[in-house]
Protein backbone atom coordinates (compact mmCIF):
# COMPACT_ATOMS: atom_id res chain seq x y z
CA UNK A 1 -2.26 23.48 16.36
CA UNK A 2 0.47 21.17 18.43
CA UNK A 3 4.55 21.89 17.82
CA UNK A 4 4.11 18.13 16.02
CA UNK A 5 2.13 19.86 13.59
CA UNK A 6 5.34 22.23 12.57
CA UNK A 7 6.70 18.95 11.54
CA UNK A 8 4.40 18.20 8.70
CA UNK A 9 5.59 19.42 4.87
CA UNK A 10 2.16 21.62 3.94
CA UNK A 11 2.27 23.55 7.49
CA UNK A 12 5.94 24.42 7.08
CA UNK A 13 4.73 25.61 3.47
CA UNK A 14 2.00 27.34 5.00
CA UNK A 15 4.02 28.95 7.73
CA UNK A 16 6.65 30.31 5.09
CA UNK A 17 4.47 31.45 2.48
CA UNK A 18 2.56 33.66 4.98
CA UNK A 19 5.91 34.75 6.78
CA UNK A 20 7.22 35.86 3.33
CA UNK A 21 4.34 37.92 2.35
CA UNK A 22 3.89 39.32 5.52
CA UNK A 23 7.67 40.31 5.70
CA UNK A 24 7.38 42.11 3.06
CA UNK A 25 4.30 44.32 3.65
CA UNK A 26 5.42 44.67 7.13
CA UNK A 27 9.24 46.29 5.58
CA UNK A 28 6.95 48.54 3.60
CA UNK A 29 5.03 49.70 6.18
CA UNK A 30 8.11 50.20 8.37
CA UNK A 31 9.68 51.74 5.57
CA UNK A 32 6.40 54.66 5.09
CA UNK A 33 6.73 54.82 8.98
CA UNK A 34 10.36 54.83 9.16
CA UNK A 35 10.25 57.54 6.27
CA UNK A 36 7.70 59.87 8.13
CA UNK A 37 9.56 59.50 11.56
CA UNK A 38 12.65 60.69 9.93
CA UNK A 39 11.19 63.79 8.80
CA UNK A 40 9.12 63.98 11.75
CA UNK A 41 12.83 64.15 13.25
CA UNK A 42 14.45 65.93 10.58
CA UNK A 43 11.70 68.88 11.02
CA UNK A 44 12.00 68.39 14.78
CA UNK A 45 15.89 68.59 14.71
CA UNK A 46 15.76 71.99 12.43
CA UNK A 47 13.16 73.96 14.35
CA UNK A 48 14.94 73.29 18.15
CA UNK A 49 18.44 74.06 16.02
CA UNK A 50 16.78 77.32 14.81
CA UNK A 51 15.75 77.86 18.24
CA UNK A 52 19.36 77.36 19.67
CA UNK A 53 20.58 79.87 16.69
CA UNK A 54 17.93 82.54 17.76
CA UNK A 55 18.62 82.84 21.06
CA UNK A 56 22.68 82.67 20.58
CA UNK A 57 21.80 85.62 17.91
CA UNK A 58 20.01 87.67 20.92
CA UNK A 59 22.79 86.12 23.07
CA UNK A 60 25.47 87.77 20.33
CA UNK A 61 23.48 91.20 19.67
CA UNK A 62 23.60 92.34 23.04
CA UNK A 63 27.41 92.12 23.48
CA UNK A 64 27.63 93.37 20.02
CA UNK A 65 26.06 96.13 21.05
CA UNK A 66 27.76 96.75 23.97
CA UNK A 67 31.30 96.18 22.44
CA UNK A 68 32.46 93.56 24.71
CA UNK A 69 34.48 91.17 22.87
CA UNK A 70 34.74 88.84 25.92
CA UNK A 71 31.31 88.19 26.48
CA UNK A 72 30.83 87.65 23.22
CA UNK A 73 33.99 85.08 23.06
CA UNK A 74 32.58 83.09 26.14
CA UNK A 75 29.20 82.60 24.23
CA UNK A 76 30.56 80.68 21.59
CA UNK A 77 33.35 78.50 23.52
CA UNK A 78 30.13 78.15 26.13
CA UNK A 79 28.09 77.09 22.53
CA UNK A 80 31.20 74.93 21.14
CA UNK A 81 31.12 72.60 23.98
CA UNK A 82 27.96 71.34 22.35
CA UNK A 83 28.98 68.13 20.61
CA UNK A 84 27.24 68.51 17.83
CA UNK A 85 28.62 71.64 16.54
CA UNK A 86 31.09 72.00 13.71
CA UNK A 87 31.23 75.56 13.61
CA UNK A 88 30.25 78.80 14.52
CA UNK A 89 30.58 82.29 12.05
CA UNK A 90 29.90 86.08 12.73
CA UNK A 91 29.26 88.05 9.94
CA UNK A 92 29.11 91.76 9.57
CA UNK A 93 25.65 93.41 8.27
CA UNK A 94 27.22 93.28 4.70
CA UNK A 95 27.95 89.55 4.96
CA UNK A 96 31.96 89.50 5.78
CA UNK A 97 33.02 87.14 7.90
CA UNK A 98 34.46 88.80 11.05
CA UNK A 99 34.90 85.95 13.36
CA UNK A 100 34.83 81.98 13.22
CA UNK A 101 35.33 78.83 15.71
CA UNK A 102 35.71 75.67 14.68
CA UNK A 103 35.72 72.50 16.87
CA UNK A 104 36.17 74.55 19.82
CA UNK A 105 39.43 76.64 18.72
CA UNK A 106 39.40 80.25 17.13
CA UNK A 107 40.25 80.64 13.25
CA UNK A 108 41.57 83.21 10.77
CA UNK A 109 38.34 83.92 8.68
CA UNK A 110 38.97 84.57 5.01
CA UNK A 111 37.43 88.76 4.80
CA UNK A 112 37.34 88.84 0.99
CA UNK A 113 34.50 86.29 0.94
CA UNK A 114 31.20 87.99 1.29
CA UNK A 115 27.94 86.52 1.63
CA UNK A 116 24.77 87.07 0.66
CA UNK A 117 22.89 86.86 3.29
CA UNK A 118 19.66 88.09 1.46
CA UNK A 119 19.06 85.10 -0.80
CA UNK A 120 20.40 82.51 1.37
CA UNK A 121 17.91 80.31 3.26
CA UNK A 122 18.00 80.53 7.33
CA UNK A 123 18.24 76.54 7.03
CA UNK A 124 19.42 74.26 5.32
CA UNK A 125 21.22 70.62 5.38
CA UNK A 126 24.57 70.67 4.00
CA UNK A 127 25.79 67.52 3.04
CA UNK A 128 26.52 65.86 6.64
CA UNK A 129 25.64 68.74 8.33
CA UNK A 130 22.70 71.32 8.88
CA UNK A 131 23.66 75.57 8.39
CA UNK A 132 21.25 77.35 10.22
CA UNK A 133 21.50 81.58 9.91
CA UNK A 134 20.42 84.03 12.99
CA UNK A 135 20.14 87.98 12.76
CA UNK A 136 22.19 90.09 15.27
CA UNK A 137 19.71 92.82 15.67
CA UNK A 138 20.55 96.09 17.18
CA UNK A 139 18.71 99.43 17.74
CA UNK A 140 19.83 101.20 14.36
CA UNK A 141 18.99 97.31 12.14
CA UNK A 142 20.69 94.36 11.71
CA UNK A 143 24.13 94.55 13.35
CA UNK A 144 25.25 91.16 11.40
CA UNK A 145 24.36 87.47 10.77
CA UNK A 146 25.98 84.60 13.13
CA UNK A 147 26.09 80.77 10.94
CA UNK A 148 26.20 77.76 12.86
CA UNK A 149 26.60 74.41 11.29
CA UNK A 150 25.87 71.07 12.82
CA UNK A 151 26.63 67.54 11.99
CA UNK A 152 23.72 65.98 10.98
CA UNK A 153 25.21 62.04 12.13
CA UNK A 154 22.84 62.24 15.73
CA UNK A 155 19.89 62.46 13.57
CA UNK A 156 21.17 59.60 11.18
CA UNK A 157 21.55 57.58 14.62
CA UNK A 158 18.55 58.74 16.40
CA UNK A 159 16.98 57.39 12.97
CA UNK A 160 18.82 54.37 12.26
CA UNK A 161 17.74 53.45 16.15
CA UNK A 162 14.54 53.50 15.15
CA UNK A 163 14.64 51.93 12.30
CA UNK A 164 16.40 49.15 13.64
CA UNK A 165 13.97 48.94 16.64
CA UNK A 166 11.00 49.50 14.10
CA UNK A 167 12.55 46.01 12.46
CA UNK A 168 13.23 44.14 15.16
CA UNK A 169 9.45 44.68 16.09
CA UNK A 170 8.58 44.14 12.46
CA UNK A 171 9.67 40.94 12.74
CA UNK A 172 8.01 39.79 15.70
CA UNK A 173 4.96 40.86 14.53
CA UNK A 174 5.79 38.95 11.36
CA UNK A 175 6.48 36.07 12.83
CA UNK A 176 3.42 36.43 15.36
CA UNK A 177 1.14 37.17 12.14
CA UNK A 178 2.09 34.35 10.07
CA UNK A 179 1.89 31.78 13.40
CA UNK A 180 -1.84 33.10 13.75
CA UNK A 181 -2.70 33.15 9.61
CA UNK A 182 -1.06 29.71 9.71
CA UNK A 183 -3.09 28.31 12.64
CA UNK A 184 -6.11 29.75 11.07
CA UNK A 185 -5.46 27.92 7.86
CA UNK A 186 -4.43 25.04 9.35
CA UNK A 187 -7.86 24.48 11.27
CA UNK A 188 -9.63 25.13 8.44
CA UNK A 189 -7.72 22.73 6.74
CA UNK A 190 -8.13 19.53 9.32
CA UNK A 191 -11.28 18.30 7.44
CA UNK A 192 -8.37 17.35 4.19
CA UNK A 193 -5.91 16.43 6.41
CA UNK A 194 -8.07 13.85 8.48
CA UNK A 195 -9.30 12.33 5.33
CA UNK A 196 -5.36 12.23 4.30
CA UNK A 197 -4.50 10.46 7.49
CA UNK A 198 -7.02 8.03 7.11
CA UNK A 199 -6.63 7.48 3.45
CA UNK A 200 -2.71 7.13 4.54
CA UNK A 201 -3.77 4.28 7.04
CA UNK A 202 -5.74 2.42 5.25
CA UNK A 203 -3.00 1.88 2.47
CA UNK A 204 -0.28 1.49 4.60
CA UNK A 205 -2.22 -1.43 6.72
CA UNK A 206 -4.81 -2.57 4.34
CA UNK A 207 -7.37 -1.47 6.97
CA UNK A 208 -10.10 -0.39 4.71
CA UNK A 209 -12.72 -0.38 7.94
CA UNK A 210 -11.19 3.50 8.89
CA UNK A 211 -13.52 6.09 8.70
CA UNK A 212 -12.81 9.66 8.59
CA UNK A 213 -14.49 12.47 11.08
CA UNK A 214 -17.69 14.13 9.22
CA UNK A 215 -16.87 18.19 8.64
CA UNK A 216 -20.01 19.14 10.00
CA UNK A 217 -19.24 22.71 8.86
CA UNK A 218 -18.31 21.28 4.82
CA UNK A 219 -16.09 23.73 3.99
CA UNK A 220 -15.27 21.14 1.26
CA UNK A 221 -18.42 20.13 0.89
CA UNK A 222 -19.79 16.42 0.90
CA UNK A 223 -15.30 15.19 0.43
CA UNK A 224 -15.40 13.30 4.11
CA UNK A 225 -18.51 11.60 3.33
CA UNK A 226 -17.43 10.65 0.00
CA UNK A 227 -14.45 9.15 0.94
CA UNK A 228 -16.22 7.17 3.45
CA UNK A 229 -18.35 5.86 1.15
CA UNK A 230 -15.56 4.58 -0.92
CA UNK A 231 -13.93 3.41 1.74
CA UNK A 232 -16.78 1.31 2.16
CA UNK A 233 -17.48 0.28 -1.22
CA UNK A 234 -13.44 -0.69 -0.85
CA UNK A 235 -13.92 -2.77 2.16
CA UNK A 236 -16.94 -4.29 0.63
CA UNK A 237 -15.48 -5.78 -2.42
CA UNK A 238 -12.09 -6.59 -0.31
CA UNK A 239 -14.72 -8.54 2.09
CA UNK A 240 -15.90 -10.54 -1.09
CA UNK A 241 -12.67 -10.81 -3.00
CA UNK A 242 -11.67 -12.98 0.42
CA UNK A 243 -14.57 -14.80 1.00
CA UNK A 244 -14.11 -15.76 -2.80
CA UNK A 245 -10.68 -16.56 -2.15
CA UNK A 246 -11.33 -18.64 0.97
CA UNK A 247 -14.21 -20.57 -0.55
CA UNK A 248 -11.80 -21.03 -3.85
CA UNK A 249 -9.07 -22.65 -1.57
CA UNK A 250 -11.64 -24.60 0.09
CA UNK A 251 -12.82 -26.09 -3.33
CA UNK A 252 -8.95 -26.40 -4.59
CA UNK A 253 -8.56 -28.55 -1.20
CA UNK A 254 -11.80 -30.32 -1.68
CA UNK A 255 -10.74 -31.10 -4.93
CA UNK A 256 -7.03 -31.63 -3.83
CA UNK A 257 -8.67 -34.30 -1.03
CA UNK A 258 -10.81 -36.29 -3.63
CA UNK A 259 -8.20 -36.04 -6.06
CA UNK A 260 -5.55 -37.87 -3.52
CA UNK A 261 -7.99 -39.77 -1.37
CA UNK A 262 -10.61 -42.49 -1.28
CA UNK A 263 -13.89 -41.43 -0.83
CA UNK A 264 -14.95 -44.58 1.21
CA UNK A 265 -12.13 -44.95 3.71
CA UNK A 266 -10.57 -41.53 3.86
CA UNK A 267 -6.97 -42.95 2.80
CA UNK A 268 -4.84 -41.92 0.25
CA UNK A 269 -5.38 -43.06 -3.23
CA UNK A 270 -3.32 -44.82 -5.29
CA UNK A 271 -2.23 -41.81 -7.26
CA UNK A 272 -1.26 -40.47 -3.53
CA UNK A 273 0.19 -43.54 -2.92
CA UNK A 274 2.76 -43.66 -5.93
CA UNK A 275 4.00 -39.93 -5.06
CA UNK A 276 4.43 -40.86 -1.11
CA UNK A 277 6.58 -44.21 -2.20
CA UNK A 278 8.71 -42.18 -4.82
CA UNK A 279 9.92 -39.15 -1.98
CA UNK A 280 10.08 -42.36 0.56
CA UNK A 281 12.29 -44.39 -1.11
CA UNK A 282 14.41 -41.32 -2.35
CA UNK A 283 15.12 -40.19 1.33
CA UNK A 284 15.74 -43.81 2.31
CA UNK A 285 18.28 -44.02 -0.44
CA UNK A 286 19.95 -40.62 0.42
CA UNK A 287 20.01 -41.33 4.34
CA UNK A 288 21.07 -44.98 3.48
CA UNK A 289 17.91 -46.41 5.64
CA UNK A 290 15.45 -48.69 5.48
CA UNK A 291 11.90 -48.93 3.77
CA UNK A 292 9.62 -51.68 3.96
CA UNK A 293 6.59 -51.47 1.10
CA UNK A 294 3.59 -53.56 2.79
CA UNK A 295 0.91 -55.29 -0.27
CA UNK A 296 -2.61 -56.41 1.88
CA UNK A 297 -5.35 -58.38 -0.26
CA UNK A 298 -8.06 -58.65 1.64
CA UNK A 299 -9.11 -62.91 1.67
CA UNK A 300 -12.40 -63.80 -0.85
CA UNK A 301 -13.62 -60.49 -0.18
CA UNK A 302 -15.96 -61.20 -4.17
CA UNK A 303 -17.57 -63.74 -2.01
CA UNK A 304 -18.47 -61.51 1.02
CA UNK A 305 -19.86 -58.88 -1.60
CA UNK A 306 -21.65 -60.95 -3.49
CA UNK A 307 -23.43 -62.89 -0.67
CA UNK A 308 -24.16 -59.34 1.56
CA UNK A 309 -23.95 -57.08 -0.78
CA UNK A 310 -22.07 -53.76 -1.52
CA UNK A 311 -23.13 -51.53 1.26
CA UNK A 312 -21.89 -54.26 3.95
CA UNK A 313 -18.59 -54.68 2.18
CA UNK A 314 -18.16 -51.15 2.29
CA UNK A 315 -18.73 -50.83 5.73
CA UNK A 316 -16.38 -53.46 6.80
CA UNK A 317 -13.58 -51.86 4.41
CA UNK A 318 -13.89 -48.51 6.71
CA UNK A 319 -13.84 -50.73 10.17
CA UNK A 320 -10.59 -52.47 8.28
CA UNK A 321 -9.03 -49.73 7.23
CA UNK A 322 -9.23 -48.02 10.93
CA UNK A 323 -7.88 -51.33 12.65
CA UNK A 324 -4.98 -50.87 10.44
CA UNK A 325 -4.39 -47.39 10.78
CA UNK A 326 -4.66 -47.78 14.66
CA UNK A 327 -1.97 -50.83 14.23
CA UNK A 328 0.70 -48.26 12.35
CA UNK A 329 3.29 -45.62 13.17
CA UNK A 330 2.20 -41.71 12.86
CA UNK A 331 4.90 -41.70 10.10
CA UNK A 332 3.97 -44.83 7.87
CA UNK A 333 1.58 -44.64 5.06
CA UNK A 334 -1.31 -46.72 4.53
CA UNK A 335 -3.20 -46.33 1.16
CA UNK A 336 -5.99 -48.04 -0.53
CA UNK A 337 -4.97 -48.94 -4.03
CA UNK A 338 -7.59 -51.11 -4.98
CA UNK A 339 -11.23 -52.82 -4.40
CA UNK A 340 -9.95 -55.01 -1.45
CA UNK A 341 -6.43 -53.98 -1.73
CA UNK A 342 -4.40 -51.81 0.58
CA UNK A 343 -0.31 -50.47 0.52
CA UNK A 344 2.00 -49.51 3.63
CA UNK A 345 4.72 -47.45 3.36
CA UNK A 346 7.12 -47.73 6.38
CA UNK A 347 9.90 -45.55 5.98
CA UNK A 348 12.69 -45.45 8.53
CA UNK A 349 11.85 -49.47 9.37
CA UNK A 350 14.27 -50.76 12.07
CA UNK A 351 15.07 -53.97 11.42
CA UNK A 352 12.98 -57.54 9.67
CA UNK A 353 12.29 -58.58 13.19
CA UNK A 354 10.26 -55.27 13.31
CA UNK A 355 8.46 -55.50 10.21
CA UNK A 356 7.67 -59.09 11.23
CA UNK A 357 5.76 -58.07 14.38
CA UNK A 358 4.58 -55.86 12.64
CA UNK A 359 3.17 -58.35 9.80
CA UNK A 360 1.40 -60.51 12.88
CA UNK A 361 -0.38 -57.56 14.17
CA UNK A 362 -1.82 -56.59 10.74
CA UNK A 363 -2.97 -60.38 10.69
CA UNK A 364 -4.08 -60.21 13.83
CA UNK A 365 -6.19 -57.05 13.69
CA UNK A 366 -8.83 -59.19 11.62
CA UNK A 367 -9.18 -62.03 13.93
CA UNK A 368 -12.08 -60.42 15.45
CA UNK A 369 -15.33 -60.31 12.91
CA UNK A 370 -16.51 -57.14 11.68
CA UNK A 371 -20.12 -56.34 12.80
CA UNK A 372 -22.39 -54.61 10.18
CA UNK A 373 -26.38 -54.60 10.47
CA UNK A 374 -26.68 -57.11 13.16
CA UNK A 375 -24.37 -59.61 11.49
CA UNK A 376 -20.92 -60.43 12.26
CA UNK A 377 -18.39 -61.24 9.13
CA UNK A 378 -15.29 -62.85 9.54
CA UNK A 379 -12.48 -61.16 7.14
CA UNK A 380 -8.44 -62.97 6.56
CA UNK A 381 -6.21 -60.74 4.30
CA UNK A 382 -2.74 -62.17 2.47
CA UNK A 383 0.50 -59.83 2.77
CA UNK A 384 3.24 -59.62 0.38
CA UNK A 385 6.70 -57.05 2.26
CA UNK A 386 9.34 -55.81 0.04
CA UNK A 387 12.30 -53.79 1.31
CA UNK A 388 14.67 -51.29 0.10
CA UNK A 389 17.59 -51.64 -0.34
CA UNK A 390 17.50 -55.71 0.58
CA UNK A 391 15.22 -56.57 -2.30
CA UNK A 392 15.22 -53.50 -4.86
CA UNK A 393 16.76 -50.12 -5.51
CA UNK A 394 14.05 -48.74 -8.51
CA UNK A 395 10.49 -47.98 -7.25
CA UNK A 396 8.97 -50.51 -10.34
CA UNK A 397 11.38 -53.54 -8.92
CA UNK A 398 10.16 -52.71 -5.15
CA UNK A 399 6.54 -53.13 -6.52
CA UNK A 400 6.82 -56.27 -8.50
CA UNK A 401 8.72 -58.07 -5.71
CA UNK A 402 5.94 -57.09 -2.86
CA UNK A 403 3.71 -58.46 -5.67
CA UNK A 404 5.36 -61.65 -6.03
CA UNK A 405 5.34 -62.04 -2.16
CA UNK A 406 1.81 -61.46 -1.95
CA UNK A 407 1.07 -63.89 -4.34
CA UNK A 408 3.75 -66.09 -2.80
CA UNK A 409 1.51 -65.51 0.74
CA UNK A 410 -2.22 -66.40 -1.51
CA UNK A 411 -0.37 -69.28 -2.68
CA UNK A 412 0.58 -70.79 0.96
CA UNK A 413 -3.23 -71.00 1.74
CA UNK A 414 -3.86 -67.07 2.67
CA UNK A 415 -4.31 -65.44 6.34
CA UNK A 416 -0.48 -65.72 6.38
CA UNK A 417 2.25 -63.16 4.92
CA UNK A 418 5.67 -63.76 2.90
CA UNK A 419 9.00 -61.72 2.97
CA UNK A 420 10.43 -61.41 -0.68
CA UNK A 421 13.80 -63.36 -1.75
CA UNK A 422 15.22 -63.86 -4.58
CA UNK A 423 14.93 -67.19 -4.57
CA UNK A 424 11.38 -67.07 -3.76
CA UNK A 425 9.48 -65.88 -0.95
CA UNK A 426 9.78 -67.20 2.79
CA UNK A 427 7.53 -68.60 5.31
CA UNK A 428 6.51 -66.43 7.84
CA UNK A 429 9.18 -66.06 9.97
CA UNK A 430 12.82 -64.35 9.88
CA UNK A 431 14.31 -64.84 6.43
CA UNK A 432 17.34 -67.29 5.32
């Protein structure tokens, strides 16, 4: 398990889960431990005080005995040095107090109080301190009792140490314990969370084509191959859902294509051709420029069809409509709108000298025969211009008057072209 792994939500949940539960079995461990050390210490602390009180009792008897106050004086100031001590009492063999010290100094001892030494326990704790009661033995019996009373507070610290040491190490252990549980857990948990991340990636980048690692061992049984399998059965129907998509837009365009083009030539339709010369002339309007509509009737093309047929006429409509397209700008239009009948659209024209030349090299284009099947066939064609804003403003006005100068072209013997005027259409050449 890596520190990144710390990072993620279900091993912090993990990791404090187990830390709580183990904190608190560990405290009640310590507690039963700390419980039995203290009276491990308690019974420890009694028995070497008993000890002490014994031997100051054999200590006491002899100068008892003996009569010698100052030995016996120097015994307990030698004994009160002892920090622990609170006090130290001699009583008589009929309990009466006959001498007391008390943090290190001598005191008046109160002789009416007698006690009973008989039905009094040799130890005992005493609120914060622990009374422990010694025999002064002499040759005739007991010569008296001697009381000493110690404060019980070392004990309290030597067993608040060790409790506090005993938690501190609780603690570590804890957090040791629930590190290793979590680990543990964690491992056996990788088979879910490697299915997780790849689920994860695959919705995040649409990358159905992840796979997940096998758990060999299945400690959730067949889940990693099952989700592989869907992930498959995902990335299967994604696969078709595109290819359906992608041969649906290739239709819509097919359709788009034969919907705005000619099948024969390749050029746009007249439907195609109406929508081109509407935006045209809007822009040419807005940007106050100029747009030249082009009408080409191709010269007694009936009799070419009638005499050769359909399949030659169709053949030299596609070698006509190339030489045109060759002839015009990447940005003009040419359509075919009709058996023999074809449309420019030159937006952005620069000038009637301009459209002129450009009139003679449409002409021109066809002075060379078309050659279909062995035979050469020589094809004219008639052209009718119109411009905007010269001639008309309104897309059905712009039409009528390239009409009228295509006609006006037909009418001045064909293989010629006509600019429009109001007054009638020109001869070839600049207009009045």
């Amino acid at each position: 398990m890596n520190c990144t792994d710390f990072h993620l939500p279900l091993i912090q949940t993990i990791f404090r889960r187990s830390l709580r539960h183990i904190i608190l079995v560990t405290c009640l461990l310590l507690l039963l431990c700390c419980s039995l050390l203290a009276w491990q210490s308690g019974q420890q602390f009694a028995a070497n005080l008993q000890a002490q009180t014994n031997t100051l009792a054999n200590n006491l008897s002899d100068s008892i005995v003996s009569g010698d106050l100052r030995a016996r004086q120097n015994l307990l100031f030698n004994l009160a040095q002892h920090t622990r001590l609170r006090s130290i009492t001699l009583y008589d063999q009929n309990g009466q107090a006959q001498q007391a010290l008390k943090d290190g100094a001598l005191i008046s001892t109160d002789h009416r109080q007698i006690v009973d030494f008989a039905h009094r326990p040799a130890l005992h704790f005493y609120r914060d301190q622990v009374v422990s009661v010694s025999t002064l033995n002499a040759a005739s019996g007991p010569a008296g009792y001697v009381m000493v009373c110690v404060s019980t507070w070392p004990l309290y610290q030597h067993i608040l140490m060790l409790l506090l040491a005993g938690l501190l190490l609780g603690l570590l252990f804890s957090g040791w314990l629930a590190y290793m549980i979590s680990r543990q857990q964690w491992q056996l948990l990788q088979p879910v969370m490697a299915v997780a991340s790849s689920v994860e990636q695959a919705a995040q980048l649409g990358d159905y084509s992840v796979r997940t690692q096998t758990d060999h061992a299945r400690h959730f049984g067949h889940l990693a191959t099952n989700i592989n399998l869907l992930l498959a059965r995902i990335e299967a129907w994604e696969t078709d859902m595109h290819s359906d998509a992608s041969q649906q837009r290739a239709i819509e365009n097919r359709l788009h294509i034969l919907d705005n083009h000619d099948s024969l030539t390749k050029l746009p339709n007249r439907h195609y051709f109406h929508r081109v010369l509407t935006h045209n002339l809007e822009d040419a309007l807005a940007k106050q420029e100029t747009l030249a509509l082009i009408f080409i009737d191709l010269d007694h093309f009936r009799q070419i069809s009638t005499r050769a047929g359909y399949d030659v006429c169709d053949q030299i409509l596609v070698q006509v409509a190339q030489r045109y397209t060759d002839v015009l700008r990447s940005t003009d239009t040419l359509c075919r709108v009709g058996a023999d009948e074809f449309a420019i659209v030159l937006p952005q024209a620069e000038g009637l000298k301009i459209i002129q030349e450009l009139a003679l090299r449409l002409l021109h284009t066809l002075d060379d025969s078309c050659h279909v099947d062995g035979h050469d066939y020589q094809v004219s064609a008639s052209i009718g211009i119109a411009c905007c804003p010269w001639h008309a403003h309104e897309q059905r006005l712009l039409l009528r008057n390239a009409d009228l100068a295509l006609q006006a072209a037909k009418a001045a013997g064909r293989n010629t072209w006509r600019l429009y005027q109001e007054s009638g259409a020109t001869e070839p050449g600049l207009p009045a």
